[in-house]
PDB file of N, CA and C in Angstrom:
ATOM      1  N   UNK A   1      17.949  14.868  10.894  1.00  0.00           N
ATOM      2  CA  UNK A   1      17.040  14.692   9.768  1.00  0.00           C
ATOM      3  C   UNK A   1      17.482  15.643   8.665  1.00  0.00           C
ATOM      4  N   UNK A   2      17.483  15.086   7.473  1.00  0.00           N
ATOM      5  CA  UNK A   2      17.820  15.834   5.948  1.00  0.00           C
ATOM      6  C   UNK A   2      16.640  16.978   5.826  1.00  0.00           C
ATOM      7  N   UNK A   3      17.588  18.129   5.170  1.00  0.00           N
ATOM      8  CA  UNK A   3      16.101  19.023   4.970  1.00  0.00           C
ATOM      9  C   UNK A   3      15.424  18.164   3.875  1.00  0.00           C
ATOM     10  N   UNK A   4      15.502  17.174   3.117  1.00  0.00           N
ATOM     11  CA  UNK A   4      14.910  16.483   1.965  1.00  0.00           C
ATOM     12  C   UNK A   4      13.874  16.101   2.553  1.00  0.00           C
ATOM     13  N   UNK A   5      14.163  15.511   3.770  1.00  0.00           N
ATOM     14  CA  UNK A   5      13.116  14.629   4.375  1.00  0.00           C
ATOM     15  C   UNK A   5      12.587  15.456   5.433  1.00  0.00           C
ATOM     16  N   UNK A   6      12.570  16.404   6.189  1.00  0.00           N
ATOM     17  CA  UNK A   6      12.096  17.271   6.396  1.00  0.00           C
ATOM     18  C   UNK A   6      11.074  17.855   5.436  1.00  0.00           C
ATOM     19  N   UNK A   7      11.333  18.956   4.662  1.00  0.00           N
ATOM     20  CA  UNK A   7      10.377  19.103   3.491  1.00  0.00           C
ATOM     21  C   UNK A   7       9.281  18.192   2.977  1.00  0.00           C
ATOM     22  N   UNK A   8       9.557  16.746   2.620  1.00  0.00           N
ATOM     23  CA  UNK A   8       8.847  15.619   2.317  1.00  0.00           C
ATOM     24  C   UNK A   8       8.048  15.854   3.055  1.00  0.00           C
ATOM     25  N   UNK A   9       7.754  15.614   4.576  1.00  0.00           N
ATOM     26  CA  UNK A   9       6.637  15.081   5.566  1.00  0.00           C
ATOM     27  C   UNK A   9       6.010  16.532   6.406  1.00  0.00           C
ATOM     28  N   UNK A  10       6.634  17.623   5.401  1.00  0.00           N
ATOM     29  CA  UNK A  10       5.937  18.765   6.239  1.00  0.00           C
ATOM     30  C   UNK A  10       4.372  18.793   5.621  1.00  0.00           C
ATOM     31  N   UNK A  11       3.410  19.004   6.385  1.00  0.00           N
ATOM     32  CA  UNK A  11       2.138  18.619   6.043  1.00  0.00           C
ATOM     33  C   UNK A  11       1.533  17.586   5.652  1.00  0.00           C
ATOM     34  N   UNK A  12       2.255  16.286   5.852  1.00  0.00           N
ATOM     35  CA  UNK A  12       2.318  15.334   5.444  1.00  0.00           C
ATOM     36  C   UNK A  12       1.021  14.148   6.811  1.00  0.00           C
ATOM     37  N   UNK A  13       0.121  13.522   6.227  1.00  0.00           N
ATOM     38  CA  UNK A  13      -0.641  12.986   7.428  1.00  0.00           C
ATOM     39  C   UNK A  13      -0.715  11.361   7.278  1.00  0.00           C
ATOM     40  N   UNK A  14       0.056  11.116   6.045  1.00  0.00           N
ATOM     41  CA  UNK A  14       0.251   9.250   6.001  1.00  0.00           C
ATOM     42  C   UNK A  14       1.488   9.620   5.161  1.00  0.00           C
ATOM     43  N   UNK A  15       2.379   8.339   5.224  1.00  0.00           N
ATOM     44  CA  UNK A  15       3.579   8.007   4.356  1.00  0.00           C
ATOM     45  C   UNK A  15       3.121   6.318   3.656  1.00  0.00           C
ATOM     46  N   UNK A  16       4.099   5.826   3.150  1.00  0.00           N
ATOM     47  CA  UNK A  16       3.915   4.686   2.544  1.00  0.00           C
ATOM     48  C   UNK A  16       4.418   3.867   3.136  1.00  0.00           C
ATOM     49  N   UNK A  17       4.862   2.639   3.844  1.00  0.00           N
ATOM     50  CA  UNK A  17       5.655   2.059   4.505  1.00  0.00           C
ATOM     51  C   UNK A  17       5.937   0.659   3.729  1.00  0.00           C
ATOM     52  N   UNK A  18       6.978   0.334   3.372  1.00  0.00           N
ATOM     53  CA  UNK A  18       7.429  -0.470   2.882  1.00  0.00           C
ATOM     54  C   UNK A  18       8.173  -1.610   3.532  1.00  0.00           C
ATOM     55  N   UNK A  19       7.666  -2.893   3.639  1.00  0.00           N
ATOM     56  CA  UNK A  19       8.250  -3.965   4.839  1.00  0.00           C
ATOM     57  C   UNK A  19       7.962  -5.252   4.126  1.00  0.00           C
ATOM     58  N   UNK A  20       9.747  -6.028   4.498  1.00  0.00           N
ATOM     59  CA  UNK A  20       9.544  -6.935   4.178  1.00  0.00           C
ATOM     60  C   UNK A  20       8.261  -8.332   4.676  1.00  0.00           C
ATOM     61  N   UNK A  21       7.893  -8.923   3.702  1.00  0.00           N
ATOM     62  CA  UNK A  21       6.769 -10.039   3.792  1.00  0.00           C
ATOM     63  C   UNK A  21       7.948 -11.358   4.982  1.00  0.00           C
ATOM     64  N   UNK A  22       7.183 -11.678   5.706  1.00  0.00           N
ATOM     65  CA  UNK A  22       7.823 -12.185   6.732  1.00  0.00           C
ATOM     66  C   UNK A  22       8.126 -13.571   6.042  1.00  0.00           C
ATOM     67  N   UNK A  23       6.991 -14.455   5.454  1.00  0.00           N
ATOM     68  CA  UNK A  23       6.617 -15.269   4.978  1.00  0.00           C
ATOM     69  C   UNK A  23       6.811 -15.523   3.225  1.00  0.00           C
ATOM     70  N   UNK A  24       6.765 -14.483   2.785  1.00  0.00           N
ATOM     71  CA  UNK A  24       6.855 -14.768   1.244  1.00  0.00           C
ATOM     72  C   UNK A  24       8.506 -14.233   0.806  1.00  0.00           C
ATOM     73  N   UNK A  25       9.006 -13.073   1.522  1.00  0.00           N
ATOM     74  CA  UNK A  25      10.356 -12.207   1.073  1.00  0.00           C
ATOM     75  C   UNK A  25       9.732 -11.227   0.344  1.00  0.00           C
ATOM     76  N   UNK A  26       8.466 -10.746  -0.210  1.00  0.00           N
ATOM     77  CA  UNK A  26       8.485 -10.027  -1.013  1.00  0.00           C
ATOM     78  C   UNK A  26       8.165  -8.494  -0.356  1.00  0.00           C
ATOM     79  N   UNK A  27       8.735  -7.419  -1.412  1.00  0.00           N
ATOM     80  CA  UNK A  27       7.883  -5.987  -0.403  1.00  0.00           C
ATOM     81  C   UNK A  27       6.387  -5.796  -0.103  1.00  0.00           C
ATOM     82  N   UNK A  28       6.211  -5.302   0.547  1.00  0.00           N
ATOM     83  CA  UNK A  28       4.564  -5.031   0.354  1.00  0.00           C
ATOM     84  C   UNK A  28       4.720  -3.289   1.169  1.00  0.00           C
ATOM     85  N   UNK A  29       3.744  -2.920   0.664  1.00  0.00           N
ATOM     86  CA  UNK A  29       3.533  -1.419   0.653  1.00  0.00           C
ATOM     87  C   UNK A  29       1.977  -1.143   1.285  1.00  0.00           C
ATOM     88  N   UNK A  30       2.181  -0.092   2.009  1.00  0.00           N
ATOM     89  CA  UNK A  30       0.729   0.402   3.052  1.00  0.00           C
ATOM     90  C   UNK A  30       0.772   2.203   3.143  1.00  0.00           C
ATOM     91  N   UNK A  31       0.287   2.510   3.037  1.00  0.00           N
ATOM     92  CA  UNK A  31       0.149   3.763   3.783  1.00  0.00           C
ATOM     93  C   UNK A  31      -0.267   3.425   5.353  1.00  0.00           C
ATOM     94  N   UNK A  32       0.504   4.241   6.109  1.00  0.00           N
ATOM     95  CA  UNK A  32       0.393   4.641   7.180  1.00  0.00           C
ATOM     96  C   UNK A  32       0.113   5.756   8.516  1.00  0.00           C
ATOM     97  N   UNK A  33      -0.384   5.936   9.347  1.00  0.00           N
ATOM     98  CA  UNK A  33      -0.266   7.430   9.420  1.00  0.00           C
ATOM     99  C   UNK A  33       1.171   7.348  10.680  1.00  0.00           C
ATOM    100  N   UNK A  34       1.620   8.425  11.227  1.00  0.00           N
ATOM    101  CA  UNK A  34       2.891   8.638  11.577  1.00  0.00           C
ATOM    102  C   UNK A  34       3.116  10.062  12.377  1.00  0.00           C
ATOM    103  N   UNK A  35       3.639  10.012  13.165  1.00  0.00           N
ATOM    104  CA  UNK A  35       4.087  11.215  14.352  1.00  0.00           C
ATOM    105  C   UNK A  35       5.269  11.549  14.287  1.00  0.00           C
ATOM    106  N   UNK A  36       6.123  12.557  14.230  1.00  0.00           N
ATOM    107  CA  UNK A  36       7.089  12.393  14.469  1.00  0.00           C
ATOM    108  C   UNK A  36       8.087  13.018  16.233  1.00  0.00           C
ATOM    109  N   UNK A  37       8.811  13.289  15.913  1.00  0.00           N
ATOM    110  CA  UNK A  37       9.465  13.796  17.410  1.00  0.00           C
ATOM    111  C   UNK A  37      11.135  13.768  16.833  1.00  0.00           C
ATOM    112  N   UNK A  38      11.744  14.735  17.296  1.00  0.00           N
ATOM    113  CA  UNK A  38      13.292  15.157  17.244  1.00  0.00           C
ATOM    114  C   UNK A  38      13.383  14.113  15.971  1.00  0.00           C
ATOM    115  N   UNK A  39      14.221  13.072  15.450  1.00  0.00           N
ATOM    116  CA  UNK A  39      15.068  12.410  14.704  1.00  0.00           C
ATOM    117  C   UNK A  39      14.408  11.374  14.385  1.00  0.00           C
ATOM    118  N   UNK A  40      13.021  11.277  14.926  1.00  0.00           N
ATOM    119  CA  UNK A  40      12.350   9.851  13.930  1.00  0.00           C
ATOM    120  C   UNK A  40      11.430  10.021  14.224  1.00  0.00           C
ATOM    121  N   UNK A  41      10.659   8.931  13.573  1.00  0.00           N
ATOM    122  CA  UNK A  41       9.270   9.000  13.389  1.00  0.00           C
ATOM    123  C   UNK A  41       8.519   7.771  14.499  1.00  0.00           C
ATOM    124  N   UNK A  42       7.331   7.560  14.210  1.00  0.00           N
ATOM    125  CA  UNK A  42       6.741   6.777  15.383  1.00  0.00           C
ATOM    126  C   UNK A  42       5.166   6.484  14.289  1.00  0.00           C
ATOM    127  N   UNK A  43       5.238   4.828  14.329  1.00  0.00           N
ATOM    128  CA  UNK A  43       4.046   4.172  14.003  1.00  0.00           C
ATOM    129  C   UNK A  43       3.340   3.771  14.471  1.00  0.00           C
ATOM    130  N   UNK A  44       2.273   3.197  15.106  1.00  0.00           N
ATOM    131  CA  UNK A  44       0.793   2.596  15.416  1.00  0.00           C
ATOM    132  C   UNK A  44       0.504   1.708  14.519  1.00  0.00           C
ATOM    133  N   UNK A  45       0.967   0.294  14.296  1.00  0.00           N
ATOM    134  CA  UNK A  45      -0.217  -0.739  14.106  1.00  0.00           C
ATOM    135  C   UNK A  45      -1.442  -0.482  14.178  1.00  0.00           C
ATOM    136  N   UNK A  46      -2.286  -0.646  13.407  1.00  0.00           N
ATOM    137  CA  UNK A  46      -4.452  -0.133  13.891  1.00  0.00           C
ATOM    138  C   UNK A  46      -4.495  -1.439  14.473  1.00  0.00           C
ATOM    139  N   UNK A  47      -3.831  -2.802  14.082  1.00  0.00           N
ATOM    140  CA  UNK A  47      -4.297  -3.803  14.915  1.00  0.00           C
ATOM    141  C   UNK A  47      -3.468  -4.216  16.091  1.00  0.00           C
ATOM    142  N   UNK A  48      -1.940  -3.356  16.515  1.00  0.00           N
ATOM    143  CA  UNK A  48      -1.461  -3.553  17.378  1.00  0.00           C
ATOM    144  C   UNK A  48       0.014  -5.016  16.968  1.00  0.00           C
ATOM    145  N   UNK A  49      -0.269  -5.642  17.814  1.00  0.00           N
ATOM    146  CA  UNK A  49       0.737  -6.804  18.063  1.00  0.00           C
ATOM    147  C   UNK A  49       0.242  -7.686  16.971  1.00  0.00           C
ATOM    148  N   UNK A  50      -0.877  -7.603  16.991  1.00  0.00           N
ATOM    149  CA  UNK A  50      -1.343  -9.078  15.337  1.00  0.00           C
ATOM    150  C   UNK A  50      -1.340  -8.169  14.271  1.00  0.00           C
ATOM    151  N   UNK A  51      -0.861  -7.046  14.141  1.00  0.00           N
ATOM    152  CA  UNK A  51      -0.859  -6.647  12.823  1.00  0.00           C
ATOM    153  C   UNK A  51       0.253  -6.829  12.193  1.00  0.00           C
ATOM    154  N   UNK A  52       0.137  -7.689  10.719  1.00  0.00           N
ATOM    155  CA  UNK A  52       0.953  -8.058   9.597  1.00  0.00           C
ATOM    156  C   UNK A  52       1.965  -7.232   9.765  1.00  0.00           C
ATOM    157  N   UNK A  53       2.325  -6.045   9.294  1.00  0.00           N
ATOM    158  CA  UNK A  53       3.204  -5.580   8.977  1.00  0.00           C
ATOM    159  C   UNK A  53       4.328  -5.522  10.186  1.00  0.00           C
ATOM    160  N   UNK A  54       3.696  -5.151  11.438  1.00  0.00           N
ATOM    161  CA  UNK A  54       4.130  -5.071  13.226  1.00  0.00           C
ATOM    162  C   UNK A  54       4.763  -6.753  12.612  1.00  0.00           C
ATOM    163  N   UNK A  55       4.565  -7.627  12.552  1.00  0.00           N
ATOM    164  CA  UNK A  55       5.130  -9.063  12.788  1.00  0.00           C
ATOM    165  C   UNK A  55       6.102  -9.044  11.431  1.00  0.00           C
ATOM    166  N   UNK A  56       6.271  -8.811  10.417  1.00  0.00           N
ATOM    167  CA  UNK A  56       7.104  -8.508   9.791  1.00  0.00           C
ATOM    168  C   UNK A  56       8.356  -7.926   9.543  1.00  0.00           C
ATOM    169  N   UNK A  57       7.879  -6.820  10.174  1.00  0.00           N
ATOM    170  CA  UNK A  57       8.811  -5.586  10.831  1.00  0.00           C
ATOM    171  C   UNK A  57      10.114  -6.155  12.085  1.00  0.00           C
ATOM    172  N   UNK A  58       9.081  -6.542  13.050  1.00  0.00           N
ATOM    173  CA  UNK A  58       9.821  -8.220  13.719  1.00  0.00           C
ATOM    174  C   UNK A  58      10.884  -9.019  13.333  1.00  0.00           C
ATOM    175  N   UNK A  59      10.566  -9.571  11.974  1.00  0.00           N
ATOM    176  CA  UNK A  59      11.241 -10.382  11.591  1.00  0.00           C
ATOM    177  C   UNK A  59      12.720  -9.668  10.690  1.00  0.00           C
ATOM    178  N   UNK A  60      11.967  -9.013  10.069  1.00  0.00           N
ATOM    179  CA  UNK A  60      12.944  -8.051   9.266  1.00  0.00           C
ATOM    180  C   UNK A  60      12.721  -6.684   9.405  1.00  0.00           C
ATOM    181  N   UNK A  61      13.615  -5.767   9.875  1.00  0.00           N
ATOM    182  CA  UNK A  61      13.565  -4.514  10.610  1.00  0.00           C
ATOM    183  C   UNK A  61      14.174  -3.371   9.588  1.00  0.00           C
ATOM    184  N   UNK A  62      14.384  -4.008   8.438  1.00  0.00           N
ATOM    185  CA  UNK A  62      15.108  -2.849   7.442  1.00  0.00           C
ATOM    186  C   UNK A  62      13.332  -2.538   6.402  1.00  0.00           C
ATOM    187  N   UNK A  63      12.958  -1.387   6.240  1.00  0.00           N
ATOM    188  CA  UNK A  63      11.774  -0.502   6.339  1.00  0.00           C
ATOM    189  C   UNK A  63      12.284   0.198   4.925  1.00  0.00           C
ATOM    190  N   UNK A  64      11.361   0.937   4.241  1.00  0.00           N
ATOM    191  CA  UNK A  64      11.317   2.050   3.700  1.00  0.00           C
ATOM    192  C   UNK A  64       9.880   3.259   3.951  1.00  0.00           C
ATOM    193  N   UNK A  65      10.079   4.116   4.364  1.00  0.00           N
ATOM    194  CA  UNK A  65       9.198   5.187   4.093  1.00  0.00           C
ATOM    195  C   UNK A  65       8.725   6.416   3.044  1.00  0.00           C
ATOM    196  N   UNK A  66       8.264   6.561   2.375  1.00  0.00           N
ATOM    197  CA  UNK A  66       8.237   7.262   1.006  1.00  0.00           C
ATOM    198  C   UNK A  66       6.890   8.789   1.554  1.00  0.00           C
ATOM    199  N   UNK A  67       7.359   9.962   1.130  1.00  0.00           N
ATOM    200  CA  UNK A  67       5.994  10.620   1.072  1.00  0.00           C
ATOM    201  C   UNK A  67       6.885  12.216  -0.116  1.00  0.00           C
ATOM    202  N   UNK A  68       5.717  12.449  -1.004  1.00  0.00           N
ATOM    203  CA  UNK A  68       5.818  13.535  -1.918  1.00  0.00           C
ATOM    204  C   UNK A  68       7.354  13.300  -2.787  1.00  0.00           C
ATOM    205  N   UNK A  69       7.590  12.220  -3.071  1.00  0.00           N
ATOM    206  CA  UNK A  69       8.855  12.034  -3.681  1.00  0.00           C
ATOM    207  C   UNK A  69       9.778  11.534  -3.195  1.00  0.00           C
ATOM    208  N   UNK A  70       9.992  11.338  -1.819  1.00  0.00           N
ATOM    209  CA  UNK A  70      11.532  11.130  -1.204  1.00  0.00           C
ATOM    210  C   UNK A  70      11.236  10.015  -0.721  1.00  0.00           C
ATOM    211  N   UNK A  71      12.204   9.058  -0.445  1.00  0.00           N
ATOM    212  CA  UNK A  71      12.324   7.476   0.146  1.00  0.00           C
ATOM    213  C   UNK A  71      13.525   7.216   0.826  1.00  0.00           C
ATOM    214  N   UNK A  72      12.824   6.688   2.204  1.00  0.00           N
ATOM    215  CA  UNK A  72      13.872   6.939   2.865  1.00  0.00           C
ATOM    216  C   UNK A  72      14.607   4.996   3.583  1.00  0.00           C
ATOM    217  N   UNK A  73      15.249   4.865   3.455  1.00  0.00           N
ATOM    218  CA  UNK A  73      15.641   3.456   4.235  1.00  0.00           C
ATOM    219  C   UNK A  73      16.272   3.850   5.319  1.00  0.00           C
ATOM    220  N   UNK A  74      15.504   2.848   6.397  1.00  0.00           N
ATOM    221  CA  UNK A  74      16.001   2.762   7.997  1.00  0.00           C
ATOM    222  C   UNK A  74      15.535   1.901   8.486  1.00  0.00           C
ATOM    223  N   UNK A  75      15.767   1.373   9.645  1.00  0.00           N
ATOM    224  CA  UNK A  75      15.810   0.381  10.404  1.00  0.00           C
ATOM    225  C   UNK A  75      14.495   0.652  11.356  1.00  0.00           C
ATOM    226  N   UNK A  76      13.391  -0.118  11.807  1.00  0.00           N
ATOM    227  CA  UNK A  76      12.556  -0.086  12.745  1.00  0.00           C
ATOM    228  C   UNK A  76      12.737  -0.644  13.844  1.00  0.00           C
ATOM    229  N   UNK A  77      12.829  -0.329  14.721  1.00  0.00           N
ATOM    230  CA  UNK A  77      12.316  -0.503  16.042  1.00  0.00           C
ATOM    231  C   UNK A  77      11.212  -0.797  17.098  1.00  0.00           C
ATOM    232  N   UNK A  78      10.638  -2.118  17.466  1.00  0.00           N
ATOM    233  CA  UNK A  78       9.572  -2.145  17.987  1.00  0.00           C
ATOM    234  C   UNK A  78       9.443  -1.671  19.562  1.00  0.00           C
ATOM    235  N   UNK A  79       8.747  -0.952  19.954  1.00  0.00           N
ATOM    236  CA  UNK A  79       8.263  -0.263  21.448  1.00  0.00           C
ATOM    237  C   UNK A  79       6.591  -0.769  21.593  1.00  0.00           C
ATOM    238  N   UNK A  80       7.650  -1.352  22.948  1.00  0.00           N
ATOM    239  CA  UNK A  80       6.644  -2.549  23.732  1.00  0.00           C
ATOM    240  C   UNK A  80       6.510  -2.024  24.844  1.00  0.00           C
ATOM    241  N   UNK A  81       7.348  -1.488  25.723  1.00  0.00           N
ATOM    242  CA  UNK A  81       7.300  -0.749  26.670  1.00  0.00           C
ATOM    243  C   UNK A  81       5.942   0.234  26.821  1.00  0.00           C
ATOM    244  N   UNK A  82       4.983  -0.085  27.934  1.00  0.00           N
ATOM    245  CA  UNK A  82       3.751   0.386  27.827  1.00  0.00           C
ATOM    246  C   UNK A  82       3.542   2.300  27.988  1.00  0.00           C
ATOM    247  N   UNK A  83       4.880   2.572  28.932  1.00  0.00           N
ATOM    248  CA  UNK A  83       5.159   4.339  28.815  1.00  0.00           C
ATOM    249  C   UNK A  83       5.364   4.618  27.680  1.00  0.00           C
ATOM    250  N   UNK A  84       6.388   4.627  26.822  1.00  0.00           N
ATOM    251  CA  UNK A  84       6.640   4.383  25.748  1.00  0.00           C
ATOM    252  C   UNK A  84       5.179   4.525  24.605  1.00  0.00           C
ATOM    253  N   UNK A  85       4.366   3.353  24.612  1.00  0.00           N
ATOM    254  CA  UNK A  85       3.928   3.234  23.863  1.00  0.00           C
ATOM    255  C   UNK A  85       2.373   4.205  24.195  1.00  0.00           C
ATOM    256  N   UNK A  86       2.132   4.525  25.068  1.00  0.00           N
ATOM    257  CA  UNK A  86       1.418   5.497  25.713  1.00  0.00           C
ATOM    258  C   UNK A  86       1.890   6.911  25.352  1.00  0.00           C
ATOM    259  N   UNK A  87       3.290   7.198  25.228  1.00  0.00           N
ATOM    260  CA  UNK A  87       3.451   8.350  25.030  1.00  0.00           C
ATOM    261  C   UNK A  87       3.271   8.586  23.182  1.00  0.00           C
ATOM    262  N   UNK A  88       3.625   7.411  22.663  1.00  0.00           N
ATOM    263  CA  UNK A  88       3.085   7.216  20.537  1.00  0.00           C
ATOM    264  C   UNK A  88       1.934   8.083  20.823  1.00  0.00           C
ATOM    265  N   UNK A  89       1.040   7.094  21.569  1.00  0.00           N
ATOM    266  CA  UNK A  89      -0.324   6.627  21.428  1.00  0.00           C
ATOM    267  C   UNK A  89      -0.772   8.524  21.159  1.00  0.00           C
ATOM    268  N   UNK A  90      -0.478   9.351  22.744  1.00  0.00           N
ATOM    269  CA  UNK A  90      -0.926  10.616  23.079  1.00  0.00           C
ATOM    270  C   UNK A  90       0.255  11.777  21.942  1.00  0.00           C
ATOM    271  N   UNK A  91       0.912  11.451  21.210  1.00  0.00           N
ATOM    272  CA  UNK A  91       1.222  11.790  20.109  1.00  0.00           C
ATOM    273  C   UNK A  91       0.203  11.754  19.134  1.00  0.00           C
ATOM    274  N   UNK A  92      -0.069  10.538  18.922  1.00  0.00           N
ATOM    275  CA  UNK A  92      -0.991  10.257  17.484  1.00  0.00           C
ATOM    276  C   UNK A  92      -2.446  11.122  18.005  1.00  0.00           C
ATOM    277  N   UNK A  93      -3.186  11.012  19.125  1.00  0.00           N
ATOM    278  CA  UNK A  93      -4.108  11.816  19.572  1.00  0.00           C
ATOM    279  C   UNK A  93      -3.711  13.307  19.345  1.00  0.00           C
ATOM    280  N   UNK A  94      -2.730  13.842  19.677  1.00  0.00           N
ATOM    281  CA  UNK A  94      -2.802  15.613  19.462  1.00  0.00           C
ATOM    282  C   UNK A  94      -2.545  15.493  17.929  1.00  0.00           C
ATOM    283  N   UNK A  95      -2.021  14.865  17.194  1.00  0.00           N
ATOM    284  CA  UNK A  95      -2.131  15.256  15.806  1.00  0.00           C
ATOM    285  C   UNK A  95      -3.642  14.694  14.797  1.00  0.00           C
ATOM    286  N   UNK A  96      -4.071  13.710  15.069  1.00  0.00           N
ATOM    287  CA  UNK A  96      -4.965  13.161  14.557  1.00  0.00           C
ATOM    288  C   UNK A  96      -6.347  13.022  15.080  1.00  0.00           C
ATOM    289  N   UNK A  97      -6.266  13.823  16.208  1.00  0.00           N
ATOM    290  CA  UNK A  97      -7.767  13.796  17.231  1.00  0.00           C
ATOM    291  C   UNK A  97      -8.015  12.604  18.336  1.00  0.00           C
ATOM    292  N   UNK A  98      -8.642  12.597  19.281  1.00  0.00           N
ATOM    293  CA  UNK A  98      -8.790  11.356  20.317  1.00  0.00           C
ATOM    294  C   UNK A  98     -10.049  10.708  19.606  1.00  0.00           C
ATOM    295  N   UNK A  99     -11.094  10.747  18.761  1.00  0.00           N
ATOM    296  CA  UNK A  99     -11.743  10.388  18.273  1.00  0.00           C
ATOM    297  C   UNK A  99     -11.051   9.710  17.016  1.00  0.00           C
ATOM    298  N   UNK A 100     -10.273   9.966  16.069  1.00  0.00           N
ATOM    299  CA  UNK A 100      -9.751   9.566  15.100  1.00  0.00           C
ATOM    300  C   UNK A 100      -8.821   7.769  15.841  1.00  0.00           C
ATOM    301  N   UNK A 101      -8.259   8.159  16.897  1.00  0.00           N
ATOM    302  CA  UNK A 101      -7.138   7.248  17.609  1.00  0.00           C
ATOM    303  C   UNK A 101      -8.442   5.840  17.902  1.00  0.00           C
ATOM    304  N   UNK A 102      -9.239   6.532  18.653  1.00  0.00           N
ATOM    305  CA  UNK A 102     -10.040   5.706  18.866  1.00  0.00           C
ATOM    306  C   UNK A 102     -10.722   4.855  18.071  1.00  0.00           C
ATOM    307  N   UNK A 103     -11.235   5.021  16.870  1.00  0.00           N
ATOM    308  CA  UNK A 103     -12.005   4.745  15.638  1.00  0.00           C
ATOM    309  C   UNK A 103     -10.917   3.346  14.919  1.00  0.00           C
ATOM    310  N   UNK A 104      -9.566   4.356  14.857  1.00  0.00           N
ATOM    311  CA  UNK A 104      -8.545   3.550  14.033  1.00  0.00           C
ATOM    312  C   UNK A 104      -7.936   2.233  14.545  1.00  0.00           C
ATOM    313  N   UNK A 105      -7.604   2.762  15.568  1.00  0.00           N
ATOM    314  CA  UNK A 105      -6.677   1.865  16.676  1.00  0.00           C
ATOM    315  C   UNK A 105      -7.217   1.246  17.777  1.00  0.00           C
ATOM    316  N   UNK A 106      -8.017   0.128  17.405  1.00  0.00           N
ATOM    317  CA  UNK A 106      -8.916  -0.714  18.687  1.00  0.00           C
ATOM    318  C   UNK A 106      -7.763  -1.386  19.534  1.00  0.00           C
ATOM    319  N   UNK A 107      -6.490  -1.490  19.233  1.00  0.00           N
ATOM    320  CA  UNK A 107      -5.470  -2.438  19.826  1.00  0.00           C
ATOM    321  C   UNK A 107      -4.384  -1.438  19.690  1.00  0.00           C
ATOM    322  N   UNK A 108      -4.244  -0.684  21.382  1.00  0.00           N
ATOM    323  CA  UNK A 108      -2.710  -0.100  21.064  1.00  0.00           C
ATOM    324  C   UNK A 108      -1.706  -0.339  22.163  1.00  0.00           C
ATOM    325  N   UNK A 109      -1.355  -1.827  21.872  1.00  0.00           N
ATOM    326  CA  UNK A 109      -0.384  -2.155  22.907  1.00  0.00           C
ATOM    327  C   UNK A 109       1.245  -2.045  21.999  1.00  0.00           C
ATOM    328  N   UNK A 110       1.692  -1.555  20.981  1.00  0.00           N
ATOM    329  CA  UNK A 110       3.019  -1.444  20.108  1.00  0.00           C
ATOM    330  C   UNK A 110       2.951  -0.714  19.536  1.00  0.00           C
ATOM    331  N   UNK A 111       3.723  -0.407  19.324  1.00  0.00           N
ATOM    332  CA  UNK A 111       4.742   1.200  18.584  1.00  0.00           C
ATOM    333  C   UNK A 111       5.431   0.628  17.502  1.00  0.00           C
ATOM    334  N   UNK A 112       6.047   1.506  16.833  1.00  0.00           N
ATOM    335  CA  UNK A 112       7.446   1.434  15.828  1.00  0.00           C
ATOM    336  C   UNK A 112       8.081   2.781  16.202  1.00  0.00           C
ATOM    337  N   UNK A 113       9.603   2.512  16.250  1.00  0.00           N
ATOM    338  CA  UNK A 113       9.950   3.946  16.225  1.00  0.00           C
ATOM    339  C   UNK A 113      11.304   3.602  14.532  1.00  0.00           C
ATOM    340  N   UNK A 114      11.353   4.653  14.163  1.00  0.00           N
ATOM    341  CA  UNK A 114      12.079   4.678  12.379  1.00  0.00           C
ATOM    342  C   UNK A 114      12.790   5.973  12.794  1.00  0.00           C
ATOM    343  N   UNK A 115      14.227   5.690  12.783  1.00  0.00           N
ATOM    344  CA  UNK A 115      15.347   7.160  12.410  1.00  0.00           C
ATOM    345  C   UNK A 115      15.075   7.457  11.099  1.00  0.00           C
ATOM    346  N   UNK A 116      14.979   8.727  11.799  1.00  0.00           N
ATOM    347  CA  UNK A 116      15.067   9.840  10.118  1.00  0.00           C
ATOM    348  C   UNK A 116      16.656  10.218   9.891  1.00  0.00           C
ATOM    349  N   UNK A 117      17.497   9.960  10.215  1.00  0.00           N
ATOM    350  CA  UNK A 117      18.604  10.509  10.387  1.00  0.00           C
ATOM    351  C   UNK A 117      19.532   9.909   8.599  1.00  0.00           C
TER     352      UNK A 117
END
């Protein structure tokens, strides 16, 4: 990871996520919230497997992430794998609270994982 992008997401508790429209081609833009670990980052769908962007992401896997100035392009990765996606999940809980996870995320059967590299 760049110290650019390092710096960017230090204190950082949502980014912007940028993914192609599966259906139209066009960008569309979300804030998101986000975990990271060694060399990338890690997303949560709030709706899981039917969420828009998760089925998009699918289709077209080239991403942008943006936070405090910097934008980053990389490739996403979907994690389906239920360890895996259990271990996001208890990520997003120590940073964001087990009450917060719960509230947000009624459906957490998928992940994203995004190189920061």
């Amino acid at each position: 990871m760049t110290k650019a992008v390092r710096e960017a997401l230090e204190g950082v508790n949502e980014v912007e996520l940028t993914v192609t429209g599966r259906k139209t081609g066009r960008q569309i833009s979300r804030p998101v919230w986000f975990v990271q670990e060694e060399e990338s980052m890690f997303l949560m769908p709030i709706t899981g497997s039917d969420s828009h962007w998760y089925k998009n992401v699918r289709q077209t896997p080239m991403v942008q992430v943006a936070a405090n100035g910097m934008a980053l392009n990389t490739t996403a990765t979907p994690i389906t794998e239920p360890d895996r996606v259990h271990h996001v999940e208890a990520m997003f809980r120590d940073k964001y609270g087990p009450d917060q996870v719960e509230q947000h995320y009624p459906k957490r059967d998928v992940a994203v994982q995004l190189s920061l590299m």
